[in-house]
Protein backbone atom coordinates (compact mmCIF):
# COMPACT_ATOMS: atom_id res chain seq x y z
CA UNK A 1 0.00 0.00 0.00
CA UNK A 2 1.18 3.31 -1.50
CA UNK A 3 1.33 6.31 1.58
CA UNK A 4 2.20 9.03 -1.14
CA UNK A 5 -0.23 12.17 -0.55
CA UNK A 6 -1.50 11.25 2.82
CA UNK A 7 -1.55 13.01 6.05
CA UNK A 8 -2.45 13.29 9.34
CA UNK A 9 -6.19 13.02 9.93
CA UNK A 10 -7.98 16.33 9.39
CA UNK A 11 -11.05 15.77 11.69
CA UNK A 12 -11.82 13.29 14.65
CA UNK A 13 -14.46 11.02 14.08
CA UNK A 14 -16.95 9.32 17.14
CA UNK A 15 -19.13 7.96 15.22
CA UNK A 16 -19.73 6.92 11.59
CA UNK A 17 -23.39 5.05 10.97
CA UNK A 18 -24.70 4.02 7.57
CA UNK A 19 -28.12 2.77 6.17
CA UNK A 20 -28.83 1.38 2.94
CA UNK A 21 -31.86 0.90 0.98
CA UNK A 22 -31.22 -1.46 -1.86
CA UNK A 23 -33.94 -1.45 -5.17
CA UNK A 24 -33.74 -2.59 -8.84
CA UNK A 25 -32.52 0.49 -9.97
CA UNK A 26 -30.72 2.74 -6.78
CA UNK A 27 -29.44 1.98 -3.80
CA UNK A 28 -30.15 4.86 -1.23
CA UNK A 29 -27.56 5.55 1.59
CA UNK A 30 -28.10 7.87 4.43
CA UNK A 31 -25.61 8.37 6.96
CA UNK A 32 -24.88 10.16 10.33
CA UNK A 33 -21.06 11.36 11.36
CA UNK A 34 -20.98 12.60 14.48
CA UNK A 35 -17.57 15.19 14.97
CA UNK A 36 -15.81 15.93 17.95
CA UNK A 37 -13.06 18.35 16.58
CA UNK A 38 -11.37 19.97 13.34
CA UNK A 39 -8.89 21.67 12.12
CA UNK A 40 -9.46 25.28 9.76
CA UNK A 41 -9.17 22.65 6.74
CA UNK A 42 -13.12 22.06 4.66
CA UNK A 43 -14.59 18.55 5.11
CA UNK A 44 -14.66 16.88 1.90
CA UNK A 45 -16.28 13.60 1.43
CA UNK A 46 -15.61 11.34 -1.97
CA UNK A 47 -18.29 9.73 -4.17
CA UNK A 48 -18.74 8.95 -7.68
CA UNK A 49 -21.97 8.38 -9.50
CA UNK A 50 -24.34 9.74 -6.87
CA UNK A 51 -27.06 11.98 -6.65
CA UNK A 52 -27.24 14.26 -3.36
CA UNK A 53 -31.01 14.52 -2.37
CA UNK A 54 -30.32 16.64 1.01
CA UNK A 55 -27.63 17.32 3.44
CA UNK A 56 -28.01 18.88 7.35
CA UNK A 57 -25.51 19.87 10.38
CA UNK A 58 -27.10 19.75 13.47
CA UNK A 59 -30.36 18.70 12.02
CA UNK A 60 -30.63 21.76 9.70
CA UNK A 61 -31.14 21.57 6.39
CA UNK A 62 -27.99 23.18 4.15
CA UNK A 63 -28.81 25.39 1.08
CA UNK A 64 -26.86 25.06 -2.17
CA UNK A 65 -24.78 28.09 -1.01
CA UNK A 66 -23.54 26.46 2.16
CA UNK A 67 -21.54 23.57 -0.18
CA UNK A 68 -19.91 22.53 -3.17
CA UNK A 69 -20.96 19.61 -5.03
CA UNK A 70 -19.04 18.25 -8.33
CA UNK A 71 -18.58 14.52 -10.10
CA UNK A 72 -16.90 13.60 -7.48
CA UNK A 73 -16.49 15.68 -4.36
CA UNK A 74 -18.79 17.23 -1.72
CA UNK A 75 -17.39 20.15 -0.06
CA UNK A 76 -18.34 22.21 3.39
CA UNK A 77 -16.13 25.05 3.95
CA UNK A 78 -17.77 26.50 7.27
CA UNK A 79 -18.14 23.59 9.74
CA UNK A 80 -18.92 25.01 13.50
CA UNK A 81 -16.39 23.57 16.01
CA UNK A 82 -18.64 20.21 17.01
CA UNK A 83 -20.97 19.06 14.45
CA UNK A 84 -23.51 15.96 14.39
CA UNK A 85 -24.21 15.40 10.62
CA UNK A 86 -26.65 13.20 8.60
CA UNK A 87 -27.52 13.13 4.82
């Protein structure tokens, strides 16, 4: 295994809980991070060949303004200093 490009963890996770729905033609995923501390850095969070349907911090709904989605990458620049987040 290949270490080139890595670093030392950005955030600390708690928690981490997933939920899957699988049908003929989607699979739907929902999960819940819960986030004890950060540093200044943005969380980004890897996907490919998804389709976002919502996103919330601390149970509040984020508009498009708050993040940055592309192909492959969702982005959240301002993070408050402990977050619970679900999708």
């Amino acid at each position: 295994m290949q270490s080139e490009g890595l670093s030392g963890a950005r955030y600390q996770i708690s928690s981490l809980e997933l939920y899957s729905i699988f049908m003929r033609s989607a699979t739907r995923v929902r999960s819940r991070i819960s986030r004890l501390s950060h540093t200044a850095s943005p969380l980004v969070l890897n996907g490919e060949d998804l389709k976002l349907i919502s996103i919330k911090l601390d149970g509040r709904k984020l508009s498009k303004g708050e993040y940055q989605l592309d192909e492959t990458t969702l982005t959240i620049t301002e993070l408050p200093e402990k977050v619970c987040s679900g999708s």
